[in-house]
N, C-alpha and C. Protein backbone atom coordinates (compact mmCIF):
# COMPACT_ATOMS: atom_id res chain seq x y z
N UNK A 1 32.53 61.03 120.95
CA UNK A 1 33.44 60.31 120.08
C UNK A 1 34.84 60.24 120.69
N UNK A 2 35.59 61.16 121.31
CA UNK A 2 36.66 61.17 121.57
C UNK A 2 36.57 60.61 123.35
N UNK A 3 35.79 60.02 123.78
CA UNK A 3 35.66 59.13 125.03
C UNK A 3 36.17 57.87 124.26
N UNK A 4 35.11 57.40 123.65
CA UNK A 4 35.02 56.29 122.81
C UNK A 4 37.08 56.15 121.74
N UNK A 5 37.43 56.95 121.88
CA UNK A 5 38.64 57.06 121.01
C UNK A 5 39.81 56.54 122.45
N UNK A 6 39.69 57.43 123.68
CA UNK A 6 40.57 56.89 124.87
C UNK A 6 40.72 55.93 125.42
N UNK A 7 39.24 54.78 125.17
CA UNK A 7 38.82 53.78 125.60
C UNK A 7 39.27 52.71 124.80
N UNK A 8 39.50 52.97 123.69
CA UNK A 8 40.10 52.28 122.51
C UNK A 8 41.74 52.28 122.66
N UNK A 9 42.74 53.55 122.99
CA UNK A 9 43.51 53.89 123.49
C UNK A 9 44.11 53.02 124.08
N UNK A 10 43.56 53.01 125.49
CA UNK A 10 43.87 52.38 126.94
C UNK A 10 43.36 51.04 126.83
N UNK A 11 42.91 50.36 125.81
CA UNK A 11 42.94 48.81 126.06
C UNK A 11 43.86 48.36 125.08
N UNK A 12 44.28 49.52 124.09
CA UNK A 12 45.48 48.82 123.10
C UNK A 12 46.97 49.23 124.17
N UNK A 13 46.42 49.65 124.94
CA UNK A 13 48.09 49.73 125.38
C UNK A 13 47.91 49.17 127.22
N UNK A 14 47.23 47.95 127.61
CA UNK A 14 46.72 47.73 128.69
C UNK A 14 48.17 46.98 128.86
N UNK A 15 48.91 46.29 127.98
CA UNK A 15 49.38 45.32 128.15
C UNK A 15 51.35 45.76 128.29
N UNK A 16 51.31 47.41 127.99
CA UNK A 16 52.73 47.96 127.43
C UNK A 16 52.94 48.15 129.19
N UNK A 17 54.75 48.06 129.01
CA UNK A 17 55.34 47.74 130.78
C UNK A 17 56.75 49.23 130.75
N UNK A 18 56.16 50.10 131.17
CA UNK A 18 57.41 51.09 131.43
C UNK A 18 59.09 50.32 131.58
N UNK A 19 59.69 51.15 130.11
CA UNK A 19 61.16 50.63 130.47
C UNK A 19 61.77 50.82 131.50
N UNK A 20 62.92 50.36 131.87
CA UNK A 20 63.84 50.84 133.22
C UNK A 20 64.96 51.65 132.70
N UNK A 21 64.99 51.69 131.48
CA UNK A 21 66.36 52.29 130.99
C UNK A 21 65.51 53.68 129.96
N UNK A 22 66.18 54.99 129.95
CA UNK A 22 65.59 56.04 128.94
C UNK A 22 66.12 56.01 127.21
N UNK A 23 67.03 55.20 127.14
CA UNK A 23 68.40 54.95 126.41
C UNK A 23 68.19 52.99 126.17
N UNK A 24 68.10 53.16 124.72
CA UNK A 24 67.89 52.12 124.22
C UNK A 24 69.36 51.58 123.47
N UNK A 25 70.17 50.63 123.74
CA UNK A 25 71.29 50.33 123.17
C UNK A 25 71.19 49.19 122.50
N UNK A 26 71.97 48.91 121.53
CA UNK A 26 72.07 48.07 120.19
C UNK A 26 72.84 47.31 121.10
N UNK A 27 72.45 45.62 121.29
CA UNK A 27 73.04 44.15 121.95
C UNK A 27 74.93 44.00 121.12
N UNK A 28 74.47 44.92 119.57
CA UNK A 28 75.71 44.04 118.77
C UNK A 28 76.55 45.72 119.02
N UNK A 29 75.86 46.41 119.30
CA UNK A 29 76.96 48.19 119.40
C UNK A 29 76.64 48.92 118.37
N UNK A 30 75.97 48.14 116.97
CA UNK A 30 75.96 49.18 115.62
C UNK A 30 75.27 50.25 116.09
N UNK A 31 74.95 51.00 117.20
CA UNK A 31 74.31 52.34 117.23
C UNK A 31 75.41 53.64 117.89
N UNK A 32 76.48 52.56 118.30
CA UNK A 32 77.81 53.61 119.01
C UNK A 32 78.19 54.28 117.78
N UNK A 33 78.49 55.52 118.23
CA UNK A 33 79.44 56.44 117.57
C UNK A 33 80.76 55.94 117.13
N UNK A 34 80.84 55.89 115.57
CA UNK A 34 82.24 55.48 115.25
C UNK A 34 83.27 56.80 115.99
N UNK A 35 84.57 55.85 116.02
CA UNK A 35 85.75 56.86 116.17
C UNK A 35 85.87 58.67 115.61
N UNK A 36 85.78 58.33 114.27
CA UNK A 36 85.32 59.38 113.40
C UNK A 36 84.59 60.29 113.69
N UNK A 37 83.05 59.86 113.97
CA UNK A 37 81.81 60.62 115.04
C UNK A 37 82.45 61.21 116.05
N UNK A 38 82.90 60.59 116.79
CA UNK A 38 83.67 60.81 118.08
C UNK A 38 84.57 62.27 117.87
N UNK A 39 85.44 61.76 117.06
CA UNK A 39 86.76 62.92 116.85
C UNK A 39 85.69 64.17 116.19
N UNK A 40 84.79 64.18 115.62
CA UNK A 40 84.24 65.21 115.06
C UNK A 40 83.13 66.12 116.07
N UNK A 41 82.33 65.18 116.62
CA UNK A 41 81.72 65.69 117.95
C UNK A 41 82.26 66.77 118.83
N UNK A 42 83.78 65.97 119.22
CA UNK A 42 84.92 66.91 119.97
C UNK A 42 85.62 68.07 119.31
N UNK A 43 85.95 67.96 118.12
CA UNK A 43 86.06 69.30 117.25
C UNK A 43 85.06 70.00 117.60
N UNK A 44 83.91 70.06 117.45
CA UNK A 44 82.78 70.53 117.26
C UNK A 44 82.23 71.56 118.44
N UNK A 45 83.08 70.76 119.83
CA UNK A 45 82.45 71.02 121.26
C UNK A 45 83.81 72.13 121.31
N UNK A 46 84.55 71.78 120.81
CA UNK A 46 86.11 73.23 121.28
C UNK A 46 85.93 74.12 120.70
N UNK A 47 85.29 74.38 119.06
CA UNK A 47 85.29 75.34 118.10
C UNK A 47 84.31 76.73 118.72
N UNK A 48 84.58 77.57 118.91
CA UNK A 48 83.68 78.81 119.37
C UNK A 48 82.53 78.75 118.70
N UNK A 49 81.13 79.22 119.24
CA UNK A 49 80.09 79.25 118.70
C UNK A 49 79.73 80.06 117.47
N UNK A 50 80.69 80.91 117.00
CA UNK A 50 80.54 81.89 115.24
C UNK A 50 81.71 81.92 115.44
N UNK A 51 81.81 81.45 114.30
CA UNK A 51 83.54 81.74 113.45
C UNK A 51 83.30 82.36 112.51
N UNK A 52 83.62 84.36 112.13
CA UNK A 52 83.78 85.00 111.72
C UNK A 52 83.95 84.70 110.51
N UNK A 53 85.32 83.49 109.93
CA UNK A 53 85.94 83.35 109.10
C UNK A 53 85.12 82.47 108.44
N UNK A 54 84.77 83.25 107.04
CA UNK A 54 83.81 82.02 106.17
C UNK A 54 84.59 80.97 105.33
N UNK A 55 86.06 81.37 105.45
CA UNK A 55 86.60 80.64 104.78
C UNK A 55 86.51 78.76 104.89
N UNK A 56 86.76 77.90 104.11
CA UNK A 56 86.46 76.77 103.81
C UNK A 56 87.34 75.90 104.39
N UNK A 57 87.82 75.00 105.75
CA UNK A 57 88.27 73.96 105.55
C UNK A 57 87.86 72.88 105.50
N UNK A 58 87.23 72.59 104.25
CA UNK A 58 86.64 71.27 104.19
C UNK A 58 87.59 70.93 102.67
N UNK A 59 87.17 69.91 102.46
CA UNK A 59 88.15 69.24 101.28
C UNK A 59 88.48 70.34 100.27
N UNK A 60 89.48 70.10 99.58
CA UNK A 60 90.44 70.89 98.51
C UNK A 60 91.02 70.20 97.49
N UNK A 61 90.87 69.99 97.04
CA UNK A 61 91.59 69.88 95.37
C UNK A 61 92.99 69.85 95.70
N UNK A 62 93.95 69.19 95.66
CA UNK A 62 95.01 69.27 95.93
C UNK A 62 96.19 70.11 94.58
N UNK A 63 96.59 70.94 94.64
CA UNK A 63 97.06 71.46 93.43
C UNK A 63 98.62 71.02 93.70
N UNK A 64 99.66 70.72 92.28
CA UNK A 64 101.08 70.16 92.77
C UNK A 64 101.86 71.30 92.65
N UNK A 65 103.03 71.25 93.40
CA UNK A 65 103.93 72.40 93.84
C UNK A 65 104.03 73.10 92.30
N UNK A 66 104.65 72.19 91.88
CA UNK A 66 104.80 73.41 90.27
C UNK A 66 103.47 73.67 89.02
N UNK A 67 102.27 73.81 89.89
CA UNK A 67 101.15 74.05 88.77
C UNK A 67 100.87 75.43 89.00
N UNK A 68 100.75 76.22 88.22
CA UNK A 68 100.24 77.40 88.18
C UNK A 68 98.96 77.08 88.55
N UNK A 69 98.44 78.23 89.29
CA UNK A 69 97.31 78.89 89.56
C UNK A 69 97.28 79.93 88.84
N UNK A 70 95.74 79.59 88.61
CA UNK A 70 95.02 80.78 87.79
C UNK A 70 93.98 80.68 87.92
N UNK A 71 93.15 82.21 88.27
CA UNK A 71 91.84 82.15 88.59
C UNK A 71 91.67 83.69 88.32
N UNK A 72 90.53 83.58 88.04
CA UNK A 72 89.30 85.01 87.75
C UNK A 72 88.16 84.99 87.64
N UNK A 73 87.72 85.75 88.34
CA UNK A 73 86.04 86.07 88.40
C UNK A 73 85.48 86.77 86.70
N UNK A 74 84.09 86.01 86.60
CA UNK A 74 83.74 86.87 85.27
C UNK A 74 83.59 88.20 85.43
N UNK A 75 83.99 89.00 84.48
CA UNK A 75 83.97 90.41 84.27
C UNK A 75 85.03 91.26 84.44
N UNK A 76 86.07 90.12 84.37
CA UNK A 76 87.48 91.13 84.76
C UNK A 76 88.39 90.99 82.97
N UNK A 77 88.97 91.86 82.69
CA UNK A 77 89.15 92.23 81.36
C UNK A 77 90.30 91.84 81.56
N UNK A 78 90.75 91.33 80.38
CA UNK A 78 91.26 90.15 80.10
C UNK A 78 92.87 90.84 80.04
N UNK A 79 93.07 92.14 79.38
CA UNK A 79 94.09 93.33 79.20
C UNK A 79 94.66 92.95 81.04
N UNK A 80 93.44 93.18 82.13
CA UNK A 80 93.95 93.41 83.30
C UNK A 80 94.53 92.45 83.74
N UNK A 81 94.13 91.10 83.59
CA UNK A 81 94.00 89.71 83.81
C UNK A 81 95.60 89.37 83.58
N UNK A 82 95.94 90.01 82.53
CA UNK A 82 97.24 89.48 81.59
C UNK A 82 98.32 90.50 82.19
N UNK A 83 97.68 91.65 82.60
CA UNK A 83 98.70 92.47 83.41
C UNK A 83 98.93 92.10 84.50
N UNK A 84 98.11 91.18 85.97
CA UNK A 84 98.56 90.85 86.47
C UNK A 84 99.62 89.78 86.17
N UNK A 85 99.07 88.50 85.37
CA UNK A 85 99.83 87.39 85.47
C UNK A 85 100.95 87.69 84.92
N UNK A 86 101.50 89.18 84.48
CA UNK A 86 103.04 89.41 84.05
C UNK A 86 103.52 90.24 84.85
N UNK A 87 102.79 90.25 85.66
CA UNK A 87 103.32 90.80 87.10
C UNK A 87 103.88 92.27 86.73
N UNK A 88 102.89 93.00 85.82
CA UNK A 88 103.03 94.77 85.49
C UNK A 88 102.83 95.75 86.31
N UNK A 89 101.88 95.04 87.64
CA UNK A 89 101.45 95.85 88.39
C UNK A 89 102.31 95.79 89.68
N UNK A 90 102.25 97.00 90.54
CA UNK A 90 103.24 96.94 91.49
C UNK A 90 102.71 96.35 92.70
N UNK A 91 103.34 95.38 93.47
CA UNK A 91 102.46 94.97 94.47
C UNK A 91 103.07 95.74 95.69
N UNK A 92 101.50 96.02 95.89
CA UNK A 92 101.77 97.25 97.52
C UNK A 92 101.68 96.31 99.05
N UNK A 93 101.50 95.53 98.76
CA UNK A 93 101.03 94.52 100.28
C UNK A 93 101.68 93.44 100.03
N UNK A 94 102.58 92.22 101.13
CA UNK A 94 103.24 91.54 100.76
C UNK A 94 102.40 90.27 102.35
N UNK A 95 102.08 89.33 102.46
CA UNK A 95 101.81 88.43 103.32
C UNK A 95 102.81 87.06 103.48
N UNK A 96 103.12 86.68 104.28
CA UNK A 96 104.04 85.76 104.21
C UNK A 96 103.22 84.79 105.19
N UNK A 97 102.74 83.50 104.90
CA UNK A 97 102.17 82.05 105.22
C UNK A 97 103.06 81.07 105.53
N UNK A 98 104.20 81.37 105.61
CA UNK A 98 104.82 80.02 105.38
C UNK A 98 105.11 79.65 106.77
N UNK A 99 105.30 78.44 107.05
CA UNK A 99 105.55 78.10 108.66
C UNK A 99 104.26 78.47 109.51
N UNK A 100 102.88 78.49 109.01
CA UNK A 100 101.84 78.78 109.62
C UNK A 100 101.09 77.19 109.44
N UNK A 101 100.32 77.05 110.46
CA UNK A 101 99.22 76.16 110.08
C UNK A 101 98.24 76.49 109.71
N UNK A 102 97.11 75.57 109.46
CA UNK A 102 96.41 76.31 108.20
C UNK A 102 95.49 76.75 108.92
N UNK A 103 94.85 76.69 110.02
CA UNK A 103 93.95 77.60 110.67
C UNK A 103 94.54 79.31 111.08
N UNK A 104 95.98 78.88 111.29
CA UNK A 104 96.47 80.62 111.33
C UNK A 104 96.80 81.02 110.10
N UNK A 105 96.96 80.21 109.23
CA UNK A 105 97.06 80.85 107.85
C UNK A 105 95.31 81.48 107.12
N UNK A 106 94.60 80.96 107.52
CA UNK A 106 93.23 80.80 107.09
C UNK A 106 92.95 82.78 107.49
N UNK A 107 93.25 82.46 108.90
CA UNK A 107 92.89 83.59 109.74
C UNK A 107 93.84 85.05 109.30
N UNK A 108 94.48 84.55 109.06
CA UNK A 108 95.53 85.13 108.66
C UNK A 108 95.42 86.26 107.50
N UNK A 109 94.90 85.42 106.02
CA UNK A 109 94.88 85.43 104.82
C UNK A 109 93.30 86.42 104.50
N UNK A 110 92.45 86.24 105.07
CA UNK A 110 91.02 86.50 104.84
C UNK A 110 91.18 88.07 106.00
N UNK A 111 92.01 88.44 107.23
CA UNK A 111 92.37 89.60 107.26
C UNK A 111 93.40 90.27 106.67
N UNK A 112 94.26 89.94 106.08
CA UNK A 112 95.31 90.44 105.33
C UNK A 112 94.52 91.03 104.08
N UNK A 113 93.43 90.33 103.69
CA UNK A 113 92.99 90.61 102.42
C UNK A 113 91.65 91.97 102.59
N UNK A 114 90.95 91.81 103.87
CA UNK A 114 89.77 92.69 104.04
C UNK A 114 90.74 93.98 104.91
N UNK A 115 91.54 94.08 105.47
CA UNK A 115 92.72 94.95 105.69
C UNK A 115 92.75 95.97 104.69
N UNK A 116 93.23 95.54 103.53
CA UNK A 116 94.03 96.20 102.39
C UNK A 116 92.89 96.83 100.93
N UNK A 117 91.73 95.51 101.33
CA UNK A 117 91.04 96.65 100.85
C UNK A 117 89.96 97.54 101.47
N UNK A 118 90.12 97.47 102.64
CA UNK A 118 89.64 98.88 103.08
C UNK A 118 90.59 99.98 103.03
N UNK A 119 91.81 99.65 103.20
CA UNK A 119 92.65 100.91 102.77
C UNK A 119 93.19 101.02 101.24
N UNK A 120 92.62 99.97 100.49
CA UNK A 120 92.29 101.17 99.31
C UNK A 120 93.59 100.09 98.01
N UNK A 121 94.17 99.06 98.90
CA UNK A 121 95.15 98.72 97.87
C UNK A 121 94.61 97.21 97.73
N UNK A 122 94.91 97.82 96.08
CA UNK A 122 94.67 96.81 94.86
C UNK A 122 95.36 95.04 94.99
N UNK A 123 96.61 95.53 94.35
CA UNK A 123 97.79 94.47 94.11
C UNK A 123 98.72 93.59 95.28
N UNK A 124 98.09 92.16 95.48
CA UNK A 124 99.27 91.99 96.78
C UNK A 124 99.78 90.82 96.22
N UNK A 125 100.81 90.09 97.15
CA UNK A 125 101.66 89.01 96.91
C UNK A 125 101.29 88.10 98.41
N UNK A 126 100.80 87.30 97.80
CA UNK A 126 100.81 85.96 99.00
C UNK A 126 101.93 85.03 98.82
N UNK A 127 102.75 85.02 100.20
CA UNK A 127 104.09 83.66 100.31
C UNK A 127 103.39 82.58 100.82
N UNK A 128 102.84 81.50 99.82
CA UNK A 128 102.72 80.24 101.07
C UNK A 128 103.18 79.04 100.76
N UNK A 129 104.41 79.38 99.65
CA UNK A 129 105.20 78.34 99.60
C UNK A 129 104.64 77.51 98.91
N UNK A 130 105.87 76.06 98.39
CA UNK A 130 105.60 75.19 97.07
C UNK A 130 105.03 74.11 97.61
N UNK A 131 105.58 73.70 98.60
CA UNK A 131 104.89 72.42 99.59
C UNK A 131 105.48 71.14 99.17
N UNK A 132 106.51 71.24 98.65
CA UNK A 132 107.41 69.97 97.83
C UNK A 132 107.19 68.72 99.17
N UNK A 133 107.93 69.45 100.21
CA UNK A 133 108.01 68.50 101.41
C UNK A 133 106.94 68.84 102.67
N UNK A 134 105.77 69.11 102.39
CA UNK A 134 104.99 69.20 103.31
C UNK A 134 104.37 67.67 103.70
N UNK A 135 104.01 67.15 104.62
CA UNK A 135 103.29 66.18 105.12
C UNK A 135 102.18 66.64 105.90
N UNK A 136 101.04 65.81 105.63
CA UNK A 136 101.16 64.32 104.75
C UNK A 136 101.13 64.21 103.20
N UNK A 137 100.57 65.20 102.48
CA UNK A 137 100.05 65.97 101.46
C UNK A 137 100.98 66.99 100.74
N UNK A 138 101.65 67.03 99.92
CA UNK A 138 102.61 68.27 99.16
C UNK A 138 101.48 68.95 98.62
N UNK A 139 102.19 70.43 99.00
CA UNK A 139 101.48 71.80 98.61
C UNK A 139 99.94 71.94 99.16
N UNK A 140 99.97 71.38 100.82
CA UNK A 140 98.40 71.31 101.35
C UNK A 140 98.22 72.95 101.26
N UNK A 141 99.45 73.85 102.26
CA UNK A 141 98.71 75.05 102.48
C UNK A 141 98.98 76.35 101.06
N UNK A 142 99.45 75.73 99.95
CA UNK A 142 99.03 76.18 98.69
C UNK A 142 97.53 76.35 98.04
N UNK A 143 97.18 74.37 98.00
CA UNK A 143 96.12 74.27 97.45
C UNK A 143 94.79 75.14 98.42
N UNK A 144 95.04 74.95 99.86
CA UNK A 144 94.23 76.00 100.38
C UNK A 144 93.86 77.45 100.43
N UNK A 145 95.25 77.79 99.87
CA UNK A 145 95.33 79.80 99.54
C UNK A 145 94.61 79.83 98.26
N UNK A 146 94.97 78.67 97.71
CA UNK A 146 93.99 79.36 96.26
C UNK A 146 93.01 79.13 96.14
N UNK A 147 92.35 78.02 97.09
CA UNK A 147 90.59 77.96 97.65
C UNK A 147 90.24 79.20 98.00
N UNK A 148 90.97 79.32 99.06
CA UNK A 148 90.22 80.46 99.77
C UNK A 148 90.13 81.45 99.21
N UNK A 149 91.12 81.93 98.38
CA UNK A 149 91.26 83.46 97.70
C UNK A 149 90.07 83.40 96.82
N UNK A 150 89.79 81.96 95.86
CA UNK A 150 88.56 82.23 95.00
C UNK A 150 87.16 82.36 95.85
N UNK A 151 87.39 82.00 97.31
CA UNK A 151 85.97 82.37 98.45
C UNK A 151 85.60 83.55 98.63
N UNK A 152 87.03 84.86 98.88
CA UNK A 152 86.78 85.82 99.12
C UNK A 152 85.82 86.66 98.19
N UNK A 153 85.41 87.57 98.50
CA UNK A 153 84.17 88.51 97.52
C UNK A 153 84.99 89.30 96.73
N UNK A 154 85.92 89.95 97.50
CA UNK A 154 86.77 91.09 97.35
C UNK A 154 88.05 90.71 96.23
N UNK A 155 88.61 89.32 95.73
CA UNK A 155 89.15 89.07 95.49
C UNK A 155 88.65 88.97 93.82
N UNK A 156 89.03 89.95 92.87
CA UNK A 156 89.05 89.71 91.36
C UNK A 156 89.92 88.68 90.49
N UNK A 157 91.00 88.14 90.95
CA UNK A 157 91.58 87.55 90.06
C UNK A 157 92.91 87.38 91.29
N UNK A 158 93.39 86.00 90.86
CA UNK A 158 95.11 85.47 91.20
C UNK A 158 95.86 84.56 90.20
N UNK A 159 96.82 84.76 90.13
CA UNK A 159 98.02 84.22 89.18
C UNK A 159 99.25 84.13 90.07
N UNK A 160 99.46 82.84 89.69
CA UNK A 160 100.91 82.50 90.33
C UNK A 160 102.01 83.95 90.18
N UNK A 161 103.02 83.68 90.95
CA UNK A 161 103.75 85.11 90.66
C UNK A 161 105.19 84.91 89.49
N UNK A 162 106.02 85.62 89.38
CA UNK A 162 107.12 85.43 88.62
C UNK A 162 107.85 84.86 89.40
N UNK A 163 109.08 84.25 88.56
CA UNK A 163 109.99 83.74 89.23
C UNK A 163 110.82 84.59 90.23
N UNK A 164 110.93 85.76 89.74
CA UNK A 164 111.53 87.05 90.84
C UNK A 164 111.09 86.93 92.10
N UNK A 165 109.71 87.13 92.00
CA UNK A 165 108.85 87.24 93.06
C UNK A 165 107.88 86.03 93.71
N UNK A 166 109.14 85.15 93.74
CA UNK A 166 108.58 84.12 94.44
C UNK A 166 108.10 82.91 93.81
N UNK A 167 107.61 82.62 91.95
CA UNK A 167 107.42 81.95 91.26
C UNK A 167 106.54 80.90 92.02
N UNK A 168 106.52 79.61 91.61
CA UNK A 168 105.43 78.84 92.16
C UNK A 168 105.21 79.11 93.58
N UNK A 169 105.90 79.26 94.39
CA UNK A 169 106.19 79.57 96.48
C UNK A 169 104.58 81.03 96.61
N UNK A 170 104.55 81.71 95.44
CA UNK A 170 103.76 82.82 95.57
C UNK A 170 102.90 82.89 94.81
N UNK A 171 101.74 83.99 94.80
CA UNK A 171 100.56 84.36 93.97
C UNK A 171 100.27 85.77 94.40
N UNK A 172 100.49 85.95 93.33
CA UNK A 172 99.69 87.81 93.03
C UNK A 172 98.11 87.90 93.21
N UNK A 173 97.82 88.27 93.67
CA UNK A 173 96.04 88.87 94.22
C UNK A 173 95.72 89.75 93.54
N UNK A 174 94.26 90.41 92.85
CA UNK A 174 94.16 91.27 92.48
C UNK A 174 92.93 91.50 93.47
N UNK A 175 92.98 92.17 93.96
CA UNK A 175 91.82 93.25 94.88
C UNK A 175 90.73 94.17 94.18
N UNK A 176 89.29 94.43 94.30
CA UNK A 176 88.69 95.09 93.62
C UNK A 176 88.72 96.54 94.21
N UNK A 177 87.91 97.90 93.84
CA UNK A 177 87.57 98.86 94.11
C UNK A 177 87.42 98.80 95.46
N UNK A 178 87.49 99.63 96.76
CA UNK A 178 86.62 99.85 97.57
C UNK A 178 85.66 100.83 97.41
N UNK A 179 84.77 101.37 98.08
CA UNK A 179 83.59 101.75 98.23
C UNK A 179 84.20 103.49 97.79
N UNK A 180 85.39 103.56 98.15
CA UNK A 180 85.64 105.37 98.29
C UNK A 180 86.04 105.40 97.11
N UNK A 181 87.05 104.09 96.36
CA UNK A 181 87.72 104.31 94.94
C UNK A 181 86.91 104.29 94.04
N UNK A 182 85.53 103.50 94.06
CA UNK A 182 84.74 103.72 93.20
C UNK A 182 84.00 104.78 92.76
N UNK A 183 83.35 105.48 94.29
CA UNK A 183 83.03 106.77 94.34
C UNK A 183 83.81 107.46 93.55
N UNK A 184 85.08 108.08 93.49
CA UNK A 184 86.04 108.48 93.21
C UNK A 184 86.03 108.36 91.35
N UNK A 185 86.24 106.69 91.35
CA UNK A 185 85.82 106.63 89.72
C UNK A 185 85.05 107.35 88.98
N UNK A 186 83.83 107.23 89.57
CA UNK A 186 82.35 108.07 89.23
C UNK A 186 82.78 109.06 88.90
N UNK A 187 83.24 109.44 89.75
CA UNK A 187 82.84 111.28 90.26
C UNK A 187 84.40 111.66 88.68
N UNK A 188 85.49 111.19 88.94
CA UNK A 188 86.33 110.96 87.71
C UNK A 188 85.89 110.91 86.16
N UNK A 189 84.91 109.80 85.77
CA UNK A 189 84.08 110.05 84.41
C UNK A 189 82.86 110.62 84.06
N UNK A 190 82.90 111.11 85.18
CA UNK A 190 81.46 112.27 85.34
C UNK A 190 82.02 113.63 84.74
N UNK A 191 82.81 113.98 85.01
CA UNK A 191 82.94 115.30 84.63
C UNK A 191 83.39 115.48 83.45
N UNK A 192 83.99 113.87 82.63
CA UNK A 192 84.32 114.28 81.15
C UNK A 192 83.43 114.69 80.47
């Protein structure tokens, strides 16, 4: 059967003529790479093969210089929630963004934050400014801090800061437990 199948084969294709070219091109071009393709290809070919940083630059929500941010993960109590956004708690870590681009801010922001809580502190203050006069976009590397901060794992909750401390230009972080403070917790309501 499978003689009879090759023979069938080789007379349907008696008549096919090897191309000269391996690369088949469109007469009108619709198969070229737009510009776009192009510029993204080349991003693509410079960027190191793992980028550590899971953080997001792909589109963002654009937030305007004077909107509060506010964000929280479920399960954070609402008492705590309200203590940050009145800024009760003391902030031990201070980051300053401003005059960064947003890939060194990116890089920046996501170690500043896994930094602090391995050593154990809670409460920080991010500077990345109002963005009144940023171009092309007002408040690009705002609306990006408060993407990213809701990316991080580690990150429980952010609220714009007070006017003292920087008011719309800033945002208070709230940091969760690390691994030793929790221990610590335990071992704390264990013995009551």
């Amino acid at each position: 059967m499978a003689n009879d199948e090759l023979e069938l084969f080789l007379q349907e294709m008696s008549g096919v003529k090897r191309l000269d070219a391996d690369v088949l091109a469109d007469e009108n071009g619709a198969g070229a790479p737009t510009l776009a393709q192009l510029a993204r290809r080349k991003a693509a070919e410079l960027e190191p093969e793992y980028d550590p940083n899971y953080l997001s630059m792909e589109y963002v929500d654009l937030v305007k210089p004077d909107e509060i941010l506010a964000y929280k993960k479920d399960g954070v109590q609402e008492g705590v929630y309200k203590n940050l956004r009145l800024g009760k708690y003391q902030v031990d870590a201070t980051l300053m963004l401003l005059g960064k681009s947003l890939v060194e801010a990116r890089s920046a922001l996501a170690q500043f934050v896994l930094d602090c809580h391995q050593r154990g502190i809670r409460t920080l203050l991010v500077h990345h400014g109002m963005g009144r006069d940023s171009k092309p976009h007002p408040a690009i590397l705002r609306s990006y801090t408060f993407k990213w901060l809701q990316q991080i794992p580690q990150v429980l909750a952010c609220h714009t800061a007070l006017k003292a401390q920087g008011g719309y230009a800033a945002t208070y972080v709230l940091l969760q437990k690390n691994a030793e403070q929790k221990r610590e917790n335990r071992e704390m309501h264990q013995k009551r």
